[in-house]
Protein backbone atom coordinates (compact mmCIF):
# COMPACT_ATOMS: atom_id res chain seq x y z
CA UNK A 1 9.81 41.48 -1.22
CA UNK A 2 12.10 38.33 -1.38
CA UNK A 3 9.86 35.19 -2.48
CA UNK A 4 10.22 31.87 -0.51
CA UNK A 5 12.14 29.67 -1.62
CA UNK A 6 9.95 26.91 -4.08
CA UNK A 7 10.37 23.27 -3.81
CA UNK A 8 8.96 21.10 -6.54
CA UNK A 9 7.86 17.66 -4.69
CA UNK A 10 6.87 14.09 -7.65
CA UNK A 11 4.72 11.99 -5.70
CA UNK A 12 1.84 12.45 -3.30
CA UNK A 13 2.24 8.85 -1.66
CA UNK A 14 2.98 9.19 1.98
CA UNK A 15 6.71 10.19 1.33
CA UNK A 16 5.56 13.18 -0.76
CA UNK A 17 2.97 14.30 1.78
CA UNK A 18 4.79 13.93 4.73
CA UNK A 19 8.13 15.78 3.06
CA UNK A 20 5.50 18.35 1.90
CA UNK A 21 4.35 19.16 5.35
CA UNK A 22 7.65 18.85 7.25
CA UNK A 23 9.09 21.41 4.29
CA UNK A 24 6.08 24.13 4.52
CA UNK A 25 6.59 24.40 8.58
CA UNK A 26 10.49 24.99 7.99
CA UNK A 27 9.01 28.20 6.19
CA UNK A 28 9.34 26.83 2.45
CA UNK A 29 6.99 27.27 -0.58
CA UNK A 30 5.97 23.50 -1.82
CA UNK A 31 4.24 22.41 -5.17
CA UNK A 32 3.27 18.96 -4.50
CA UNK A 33 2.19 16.81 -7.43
CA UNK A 34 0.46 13.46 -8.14
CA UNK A 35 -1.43 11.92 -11.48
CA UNK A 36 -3.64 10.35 -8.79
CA UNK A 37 -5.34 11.50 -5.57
CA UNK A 38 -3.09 12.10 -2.58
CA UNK A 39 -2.25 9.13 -0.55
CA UNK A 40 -3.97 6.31 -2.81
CA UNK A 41 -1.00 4.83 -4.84
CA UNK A 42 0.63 1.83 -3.04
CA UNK A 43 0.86 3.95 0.42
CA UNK A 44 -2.71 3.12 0.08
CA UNK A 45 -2.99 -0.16 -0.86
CA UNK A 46 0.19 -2.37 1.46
CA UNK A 47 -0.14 -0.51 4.82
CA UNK A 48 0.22 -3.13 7.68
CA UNK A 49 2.11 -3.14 10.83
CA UNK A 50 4.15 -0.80 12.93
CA UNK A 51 7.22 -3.20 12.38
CA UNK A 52 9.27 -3.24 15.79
CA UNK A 53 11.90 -5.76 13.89
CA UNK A 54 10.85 -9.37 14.93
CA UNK A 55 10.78 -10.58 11.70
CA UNK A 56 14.18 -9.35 10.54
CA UNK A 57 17.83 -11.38 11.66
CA UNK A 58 19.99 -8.62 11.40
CA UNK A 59 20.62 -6.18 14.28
CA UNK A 60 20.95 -3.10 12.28
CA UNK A 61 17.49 -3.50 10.50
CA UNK A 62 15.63 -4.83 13.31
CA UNK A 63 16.90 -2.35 15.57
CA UNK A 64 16.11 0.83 12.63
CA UNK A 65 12.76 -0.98 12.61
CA UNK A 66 12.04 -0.32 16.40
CA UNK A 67 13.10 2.92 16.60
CA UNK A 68 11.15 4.27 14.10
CA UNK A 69 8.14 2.50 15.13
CA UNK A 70 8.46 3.87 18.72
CA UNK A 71 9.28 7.27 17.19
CA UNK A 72 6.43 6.93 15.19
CA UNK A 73 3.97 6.58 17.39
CA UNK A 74 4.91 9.33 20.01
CA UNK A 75 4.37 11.38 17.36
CA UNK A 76 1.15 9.85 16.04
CA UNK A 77 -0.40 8.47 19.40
CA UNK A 78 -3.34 7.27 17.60
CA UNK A 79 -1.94 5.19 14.63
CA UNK A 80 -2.28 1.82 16.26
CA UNK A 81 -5.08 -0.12 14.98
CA UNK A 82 -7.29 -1.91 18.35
CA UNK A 83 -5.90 1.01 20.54
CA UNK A 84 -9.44 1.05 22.02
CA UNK A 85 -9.35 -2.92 23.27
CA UNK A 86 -7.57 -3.39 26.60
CA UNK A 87 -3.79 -4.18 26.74
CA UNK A 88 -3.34 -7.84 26.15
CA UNK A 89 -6.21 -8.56 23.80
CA UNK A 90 -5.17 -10.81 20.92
CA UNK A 91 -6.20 -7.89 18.72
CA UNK A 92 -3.21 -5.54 20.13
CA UNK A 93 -0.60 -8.50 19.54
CA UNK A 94 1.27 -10.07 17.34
CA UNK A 95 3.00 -13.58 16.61
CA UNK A 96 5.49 -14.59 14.98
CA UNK A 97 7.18 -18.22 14.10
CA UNK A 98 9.61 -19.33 12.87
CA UNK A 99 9.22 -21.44 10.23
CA UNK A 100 10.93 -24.99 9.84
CA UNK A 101 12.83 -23.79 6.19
CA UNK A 102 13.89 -20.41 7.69
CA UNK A 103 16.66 -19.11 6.71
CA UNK A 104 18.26 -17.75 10.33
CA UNK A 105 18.82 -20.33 12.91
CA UNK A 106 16.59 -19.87 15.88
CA UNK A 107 19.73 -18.71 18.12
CA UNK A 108 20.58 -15.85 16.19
CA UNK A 109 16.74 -14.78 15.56
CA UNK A 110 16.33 -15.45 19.42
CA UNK A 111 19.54 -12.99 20.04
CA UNK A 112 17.93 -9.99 18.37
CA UNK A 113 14.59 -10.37 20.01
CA UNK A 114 16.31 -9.92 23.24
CA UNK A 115 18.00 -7.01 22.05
CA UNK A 116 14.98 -5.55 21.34
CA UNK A 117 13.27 -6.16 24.72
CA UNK A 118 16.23 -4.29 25.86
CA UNK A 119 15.27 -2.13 23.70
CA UNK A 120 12.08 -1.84 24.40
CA UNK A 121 12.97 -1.06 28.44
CA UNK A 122 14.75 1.67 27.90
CA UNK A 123 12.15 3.66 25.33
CA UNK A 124 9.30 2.39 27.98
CA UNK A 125 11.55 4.47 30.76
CA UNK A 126 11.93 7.71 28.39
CA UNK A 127 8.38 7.74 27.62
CA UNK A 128 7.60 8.08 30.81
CA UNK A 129 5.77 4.86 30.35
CA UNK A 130 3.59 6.39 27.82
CA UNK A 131 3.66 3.86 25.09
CA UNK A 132 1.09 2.07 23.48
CA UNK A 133 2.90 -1.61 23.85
CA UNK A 134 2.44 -1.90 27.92
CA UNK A 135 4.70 -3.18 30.27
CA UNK A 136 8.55 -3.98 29.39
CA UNK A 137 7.32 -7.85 31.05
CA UNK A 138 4.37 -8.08 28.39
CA UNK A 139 6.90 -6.96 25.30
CA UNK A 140 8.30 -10.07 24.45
CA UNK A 141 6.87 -13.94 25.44
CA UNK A 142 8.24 -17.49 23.76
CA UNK A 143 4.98 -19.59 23.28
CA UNK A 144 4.86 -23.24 24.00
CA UNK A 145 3.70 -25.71 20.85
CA UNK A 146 0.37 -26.58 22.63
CA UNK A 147 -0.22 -22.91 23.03
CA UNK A 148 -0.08 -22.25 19.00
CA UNK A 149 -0.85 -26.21 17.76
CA UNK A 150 -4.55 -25.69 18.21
CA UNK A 151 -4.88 -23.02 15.17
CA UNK A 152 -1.26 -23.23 13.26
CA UNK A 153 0.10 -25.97 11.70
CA UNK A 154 3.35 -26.35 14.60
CA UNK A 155 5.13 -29.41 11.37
CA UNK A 156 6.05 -26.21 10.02
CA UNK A 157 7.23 -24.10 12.99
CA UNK A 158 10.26 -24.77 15.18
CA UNK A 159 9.78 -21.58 17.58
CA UNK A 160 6.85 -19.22 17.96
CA UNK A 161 7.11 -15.59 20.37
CA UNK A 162 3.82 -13.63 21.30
CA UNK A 163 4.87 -10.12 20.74
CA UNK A 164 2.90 -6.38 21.61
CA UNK A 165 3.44 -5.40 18.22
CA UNK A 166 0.56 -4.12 16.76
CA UNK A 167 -1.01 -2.90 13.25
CA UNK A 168 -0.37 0.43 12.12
CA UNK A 169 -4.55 2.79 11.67
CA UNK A 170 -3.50 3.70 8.18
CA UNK A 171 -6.95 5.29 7.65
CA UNK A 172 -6.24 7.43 10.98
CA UNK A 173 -2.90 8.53 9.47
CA UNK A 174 -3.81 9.36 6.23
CA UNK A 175 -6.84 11.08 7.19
CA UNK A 176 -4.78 13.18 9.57
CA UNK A 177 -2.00 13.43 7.07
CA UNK A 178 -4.13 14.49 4.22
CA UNK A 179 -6.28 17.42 6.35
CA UNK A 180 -2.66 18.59 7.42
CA UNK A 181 -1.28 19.09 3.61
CA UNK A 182 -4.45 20.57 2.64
CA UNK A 183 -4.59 23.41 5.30
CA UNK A 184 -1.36 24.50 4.88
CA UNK A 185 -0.98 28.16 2.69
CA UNK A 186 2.33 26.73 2.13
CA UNK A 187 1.39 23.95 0.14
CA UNK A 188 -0.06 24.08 -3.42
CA UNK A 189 -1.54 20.61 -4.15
CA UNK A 190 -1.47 19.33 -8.04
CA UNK A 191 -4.10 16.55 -7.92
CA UNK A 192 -4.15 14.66 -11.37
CA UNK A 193 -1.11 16.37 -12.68
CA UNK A 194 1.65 14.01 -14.07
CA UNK A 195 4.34 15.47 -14.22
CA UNK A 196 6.17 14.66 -17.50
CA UNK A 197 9.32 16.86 -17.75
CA UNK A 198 11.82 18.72 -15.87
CA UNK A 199 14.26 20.70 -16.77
CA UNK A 200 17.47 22.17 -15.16
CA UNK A 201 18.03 25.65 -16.13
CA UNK A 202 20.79 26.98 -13.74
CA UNK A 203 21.62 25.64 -10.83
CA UNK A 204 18.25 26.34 -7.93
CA UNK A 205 16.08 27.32 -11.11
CA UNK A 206 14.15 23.96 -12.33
CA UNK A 207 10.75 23.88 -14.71
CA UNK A 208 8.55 21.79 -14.16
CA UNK A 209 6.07 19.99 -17.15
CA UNK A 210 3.04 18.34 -15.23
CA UNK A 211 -0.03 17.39 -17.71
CA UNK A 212 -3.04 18.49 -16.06
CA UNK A 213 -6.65 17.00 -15.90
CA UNK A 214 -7.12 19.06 -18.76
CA UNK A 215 -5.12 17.30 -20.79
CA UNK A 216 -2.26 20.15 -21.52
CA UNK A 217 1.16 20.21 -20.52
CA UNK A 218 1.48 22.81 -17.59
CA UNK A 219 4.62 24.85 -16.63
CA UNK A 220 5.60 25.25 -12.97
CA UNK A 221 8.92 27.19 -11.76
CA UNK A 222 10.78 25.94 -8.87
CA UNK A 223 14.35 26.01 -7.06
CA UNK A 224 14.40 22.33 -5.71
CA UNK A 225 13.14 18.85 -7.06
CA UNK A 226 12.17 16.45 -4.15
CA UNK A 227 11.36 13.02 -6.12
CA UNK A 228 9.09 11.22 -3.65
CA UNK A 229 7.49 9.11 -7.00
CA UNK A 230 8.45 5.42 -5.34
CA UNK A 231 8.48 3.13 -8.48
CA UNK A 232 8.21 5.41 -10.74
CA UNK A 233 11.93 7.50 -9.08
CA UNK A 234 13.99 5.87 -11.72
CA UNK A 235 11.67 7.45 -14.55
CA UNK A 236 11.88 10.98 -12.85
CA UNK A 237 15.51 10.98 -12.44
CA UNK A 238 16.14 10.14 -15.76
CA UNK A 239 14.01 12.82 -16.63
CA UNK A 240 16.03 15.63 -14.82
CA UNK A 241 18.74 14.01 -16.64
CA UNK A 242 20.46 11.98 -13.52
CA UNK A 243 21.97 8.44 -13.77
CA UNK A 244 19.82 5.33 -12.94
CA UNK A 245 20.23 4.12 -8.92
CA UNK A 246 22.18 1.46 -9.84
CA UNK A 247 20.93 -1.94 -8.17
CA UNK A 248 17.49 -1.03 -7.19
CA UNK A 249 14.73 -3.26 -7.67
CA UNK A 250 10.93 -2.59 -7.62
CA UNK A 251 8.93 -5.63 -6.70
CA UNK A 252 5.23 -6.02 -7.52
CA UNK A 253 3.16 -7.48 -4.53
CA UNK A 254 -0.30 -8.41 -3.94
CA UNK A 255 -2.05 -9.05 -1.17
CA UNK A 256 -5.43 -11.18 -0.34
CA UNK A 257 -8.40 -9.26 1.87
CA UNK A 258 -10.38 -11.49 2.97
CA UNK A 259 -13.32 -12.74 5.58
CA UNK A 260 -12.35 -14.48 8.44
CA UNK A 261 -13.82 -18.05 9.17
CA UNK A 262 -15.02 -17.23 13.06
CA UNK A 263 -12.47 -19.56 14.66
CA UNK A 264 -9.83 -16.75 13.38
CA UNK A 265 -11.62 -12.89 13.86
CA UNK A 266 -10.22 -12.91 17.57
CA UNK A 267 -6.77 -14.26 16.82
CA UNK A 268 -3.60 -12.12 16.67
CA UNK A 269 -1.82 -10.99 13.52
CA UNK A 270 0.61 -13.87 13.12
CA UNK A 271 3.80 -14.08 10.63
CA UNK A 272 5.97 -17.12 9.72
CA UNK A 273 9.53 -15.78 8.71
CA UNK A 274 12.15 -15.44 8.33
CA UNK A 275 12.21 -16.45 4.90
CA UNK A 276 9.68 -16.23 1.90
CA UNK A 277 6.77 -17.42 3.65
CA UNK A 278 3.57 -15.81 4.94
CA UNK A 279 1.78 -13.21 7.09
CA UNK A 280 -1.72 -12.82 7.96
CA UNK A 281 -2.66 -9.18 9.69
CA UNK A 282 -6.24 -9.11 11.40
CA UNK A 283 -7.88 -5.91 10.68
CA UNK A 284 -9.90 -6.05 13.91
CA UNK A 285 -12.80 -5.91 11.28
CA UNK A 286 -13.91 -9.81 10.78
CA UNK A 287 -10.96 -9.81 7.98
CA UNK A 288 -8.07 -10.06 7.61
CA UNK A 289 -4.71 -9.21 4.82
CA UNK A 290 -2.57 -12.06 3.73
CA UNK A 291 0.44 -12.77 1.69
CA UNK A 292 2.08 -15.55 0.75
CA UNK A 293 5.68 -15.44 -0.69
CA UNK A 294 5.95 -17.64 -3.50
CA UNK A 295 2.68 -16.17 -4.89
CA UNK A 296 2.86 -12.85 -3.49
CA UNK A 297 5.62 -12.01 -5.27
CA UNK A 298 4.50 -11.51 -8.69
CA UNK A 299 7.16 -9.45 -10.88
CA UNK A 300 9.83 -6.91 -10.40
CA UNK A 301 11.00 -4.46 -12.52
CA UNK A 302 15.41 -3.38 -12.59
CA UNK A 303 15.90 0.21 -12.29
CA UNK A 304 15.64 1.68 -15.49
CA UNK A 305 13.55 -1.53 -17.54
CA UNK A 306 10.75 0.86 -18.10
CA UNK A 307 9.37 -1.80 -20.57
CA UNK A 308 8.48 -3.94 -16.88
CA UNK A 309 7.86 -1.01 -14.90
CA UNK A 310 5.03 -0.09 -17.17
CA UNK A 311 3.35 -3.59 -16.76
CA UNK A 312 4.18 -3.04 -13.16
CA UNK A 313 2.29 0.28 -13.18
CA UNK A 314 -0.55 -1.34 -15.78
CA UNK A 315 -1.78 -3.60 -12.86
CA UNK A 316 -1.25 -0.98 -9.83
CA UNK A 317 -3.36 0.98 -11.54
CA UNK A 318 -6.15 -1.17 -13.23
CA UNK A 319 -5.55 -4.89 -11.25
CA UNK A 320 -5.93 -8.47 -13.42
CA UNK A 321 -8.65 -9.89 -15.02
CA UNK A 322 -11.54 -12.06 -13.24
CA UNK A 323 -9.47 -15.38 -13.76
CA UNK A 324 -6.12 -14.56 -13.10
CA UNK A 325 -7.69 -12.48 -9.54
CA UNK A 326 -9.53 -16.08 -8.64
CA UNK A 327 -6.45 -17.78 -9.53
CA UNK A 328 -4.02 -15.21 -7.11
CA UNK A 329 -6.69 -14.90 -4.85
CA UNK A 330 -6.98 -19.11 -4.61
CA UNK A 331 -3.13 -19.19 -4.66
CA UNK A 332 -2.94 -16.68 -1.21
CA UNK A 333 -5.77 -18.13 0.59
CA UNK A 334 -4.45 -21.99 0.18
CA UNK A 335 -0.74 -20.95 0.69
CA UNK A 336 -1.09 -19.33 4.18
CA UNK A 337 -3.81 -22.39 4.98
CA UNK A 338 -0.25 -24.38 4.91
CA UNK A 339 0.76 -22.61 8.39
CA UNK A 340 -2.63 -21.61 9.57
CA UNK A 341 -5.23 -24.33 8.27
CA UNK A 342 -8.30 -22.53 8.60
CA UNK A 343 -7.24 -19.48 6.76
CA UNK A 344 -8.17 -22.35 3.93
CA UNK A 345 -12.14 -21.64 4.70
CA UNK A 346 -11.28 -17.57 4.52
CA UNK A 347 -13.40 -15.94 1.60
CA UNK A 348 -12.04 -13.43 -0.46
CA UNK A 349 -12.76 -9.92 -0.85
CA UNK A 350 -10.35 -8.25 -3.11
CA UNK A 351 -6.74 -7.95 -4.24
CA UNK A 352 -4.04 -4.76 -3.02
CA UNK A 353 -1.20 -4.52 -5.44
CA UNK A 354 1.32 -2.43 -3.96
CA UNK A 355 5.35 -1.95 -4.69
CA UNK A 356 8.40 -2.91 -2.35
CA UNK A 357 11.71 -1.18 -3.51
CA UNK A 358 15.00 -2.55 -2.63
CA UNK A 359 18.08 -2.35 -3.93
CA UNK A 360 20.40 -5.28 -4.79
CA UNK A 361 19.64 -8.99 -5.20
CA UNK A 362 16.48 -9.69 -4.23
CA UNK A 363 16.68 -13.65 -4.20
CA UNK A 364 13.88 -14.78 -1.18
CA UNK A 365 15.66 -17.80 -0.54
CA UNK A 366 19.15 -15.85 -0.43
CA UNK A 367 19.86 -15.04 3.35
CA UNK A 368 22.88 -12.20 2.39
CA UNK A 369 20.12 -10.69 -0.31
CA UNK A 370 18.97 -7.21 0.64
CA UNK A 371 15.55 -8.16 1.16
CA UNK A 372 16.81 -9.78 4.76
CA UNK A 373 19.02 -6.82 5.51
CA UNK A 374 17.02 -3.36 4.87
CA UNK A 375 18.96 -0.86 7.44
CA UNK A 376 18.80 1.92 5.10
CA UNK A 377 15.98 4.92 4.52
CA UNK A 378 16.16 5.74 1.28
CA UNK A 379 17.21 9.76 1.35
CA UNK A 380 19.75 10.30 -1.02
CA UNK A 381 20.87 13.99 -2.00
CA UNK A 382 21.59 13.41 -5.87
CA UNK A 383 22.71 17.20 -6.35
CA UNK A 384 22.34 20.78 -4.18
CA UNK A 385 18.52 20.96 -5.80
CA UNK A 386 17.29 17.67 -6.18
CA UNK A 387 16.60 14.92 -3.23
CA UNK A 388 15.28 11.49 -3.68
CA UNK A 389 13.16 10.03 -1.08
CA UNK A 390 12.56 6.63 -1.44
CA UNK A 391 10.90 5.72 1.91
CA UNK A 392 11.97 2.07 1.72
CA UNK A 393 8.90 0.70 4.37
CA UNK A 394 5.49 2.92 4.70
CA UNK A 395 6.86 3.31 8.54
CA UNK A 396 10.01 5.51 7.63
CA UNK A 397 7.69 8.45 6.11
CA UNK A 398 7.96 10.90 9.13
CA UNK A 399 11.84 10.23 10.18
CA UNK A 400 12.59 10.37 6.28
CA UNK A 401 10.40 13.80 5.79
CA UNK A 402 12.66 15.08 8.64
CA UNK A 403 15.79 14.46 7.03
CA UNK A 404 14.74 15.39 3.69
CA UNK A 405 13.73 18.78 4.97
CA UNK A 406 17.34 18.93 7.12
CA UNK A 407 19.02 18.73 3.65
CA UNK A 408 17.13 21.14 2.07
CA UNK A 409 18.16 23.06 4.53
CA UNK A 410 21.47 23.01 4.24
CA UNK A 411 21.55 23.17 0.81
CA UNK A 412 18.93 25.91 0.03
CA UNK A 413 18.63 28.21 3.61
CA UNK A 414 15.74 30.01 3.71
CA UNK A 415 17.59 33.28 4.70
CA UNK A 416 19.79 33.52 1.57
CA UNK A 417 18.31 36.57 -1.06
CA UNK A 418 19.48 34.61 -4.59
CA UNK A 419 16.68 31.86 -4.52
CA UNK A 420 13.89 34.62 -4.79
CA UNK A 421 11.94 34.31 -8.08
């Protein structure tokens, strides 16, 4: 009896698991491997909101934002964090101003927002009006300064919009996500197996070295590599002997939880762009996640410096001492108080570290640097049996899963006899 084909996936962030499942119900055999537990790397840590491209100046992203988002959520109707509060509750919108220093003039910014409400008409009509944003009318409003003075510093805004953008249930998705991987007979799941070698024996004939909780070096056999390992993609490719992605960029974030002072637990998620400045995302909870640019941003490692990526991967994994938190955590909490002033009475709770990968310069302050201009999902097909799949924002995971299992596809078909083991 012909075997399915095998495909080997390195990483069980939300990219791995979501490539996992879309590969088992194309009929595939999937080993799916992780040092950690499934879904609690920096999928884990940075979720935040289904991005519908407000805070981006550039058609093409803003507009690859949207989509996603709306595809997104038809597929998942229950990712959207406050979907039990009634349409129009502060708690299922989102604002966003621009802030005096931003890079992109107001016109231009103002441009693409009515591109999206355009947008934003025409998904509401193929829905059927079935999405979780309301109304085309209730998409998209300017605010007036006395409307935003009253809790946001307006010296450092010159134009605010009150969006329906909301914040993405990452519990509900990973829960849902994680039950799916784990029922499948499909997928074999490698919990606390880092994988440490590969190596390419003949074209669709790969072994893979993954040390085990036990502490030995374990042997797996498999016809494709799917490298789904975010920062660490660089390391793996190098390992199955491919060249560095020249011009990528893995940046070390961290973001502030923290308890609301009571003036702020019923206030929208606002964001002051476009530029390095800040966001603060209200986790309908009595907190709320914050960053801060300047702080935020706390290192970044080149493609292929693995002496940074390790310190990068020294705090994902075990955080900074009690000082150096307080110090961050002071940093965050004072930095966003500059746009909203009361976030300065906000207590803290703990600090996420997560990883944003880019590629390029990734100069803040630079308006042509590719942080502004991120139209791109991250797929690449390196050879016939090995895919990267760097899903560049947590968002892309289901559109990117789709594609990766599309070129697996084509390059391994499930009907042809000479992949059986």
């Amino acid at each position: 009896m012909q075997t399915r084909p095998r495909v080997a996936i390195v990483g069980g962030g939300v990219a791995g698991v979501a490539s996992a499942i879309a590969l088992a119900e194309k009929g595939y055999a999937v080993s799916l491997f992780d040092a950690l537990p499934l879904l609690s790397g920096t999928s884990n840590n940075t979720p935040g909101r289904l991005g519908m491209g407000f805070h981006y100046a550039t058609p093409n992203t803003a507009a690859m934002l949207f989509d996603t988002t709306i595809d997104l959520v038809t597929r998942y109707p229950h990712a959207t964090l406050g979907r039990q509060l009634p349409l129009g509750h502060p708690l299922r919108r989102a604002q966003y101003f621009v802030a005096r220093d931003s890079l992109f003039g107001t016109e231009e910014i103002a441009a693409v927002h009515d591109m999206l409400a355009e947008r934003y008409a025409r998904a509401w009509q193929r829905s059927h009006r079935a999405l979780p944003f309301g109304e085309p009318g209730s998409f998209l409003r300017r605010l007036r300064e006395e409307e935003y003075g009253a809790y946001t510093n307006p010296d450092e805004i010159c134009m605010g919009v009150d969006t329906a953008e909301v914040l993405m249930d990452w519990p509900e998705i990973r829960s849902r996500l994680d039950a799916q991987v784990r029922a499948s007979p499909r997928i074999d799941v490698y919990e606390g197996h880092a994988v440490e070698a590969l190596h390419h024996n003949r074209k669709f004939a790969w072994s893979v070295g993954a040390r085990g909780p036990d502490g030995r070096l374990h042997r797996f056999d498999a016809q494709m590599v799917i490298n789904c390992a975010w920062q660490n993609i660089d390391t793996v490719n190098a390992m199955a002997g491919l060249p560095v992605q020249e011009g990528a960029v893995n940046r070390l974030k961290v973001l502030l939880r923290a308890k609301l002072p009571p003036r702020l637990r019923e206030r929208s998620s606002m964001f002051f762009c476009m530029g390095p400045f800040a966001m603060f995302s209200n986790m309908n909870d009595g907190e709320g996640m914050m960053t801060y640019a300047p702080v935020t941003n706390i290192g970044a490692a080149q493609a292929g410096d693995e002496e940074a990526l390790a310190k990068i991967n020294r705090i994902l994994c075990g955080g900074v001492d009690a000082a150096e938190s307080q110090r961050l955590a002071d940093a965050l909490r004072h930095g966003v108080a500059r746009f909203i002033p009361a976030m300065g009475e906000a207590v803290p709770v703990t600090l996420k570290f997560g990883v944003v990968r880019t590629r390029g310069e990734c100069d803040l302050w630079d308006k042509d640097s590719d942080v502004h201009h991120r139209d791109y999902a991250g797929v690449r097909v390196e050879s016939d049996d090995f895919i990267t799949n760097a899903a560049t924002k947590l968002i892309y995971f289901a559109r990117n899963a789709d594609h990766v299992a599309a070129r697996v596809g084509q390059c391994m078909p499930l009907e042809r006899a000479e992949y059986a083991a």
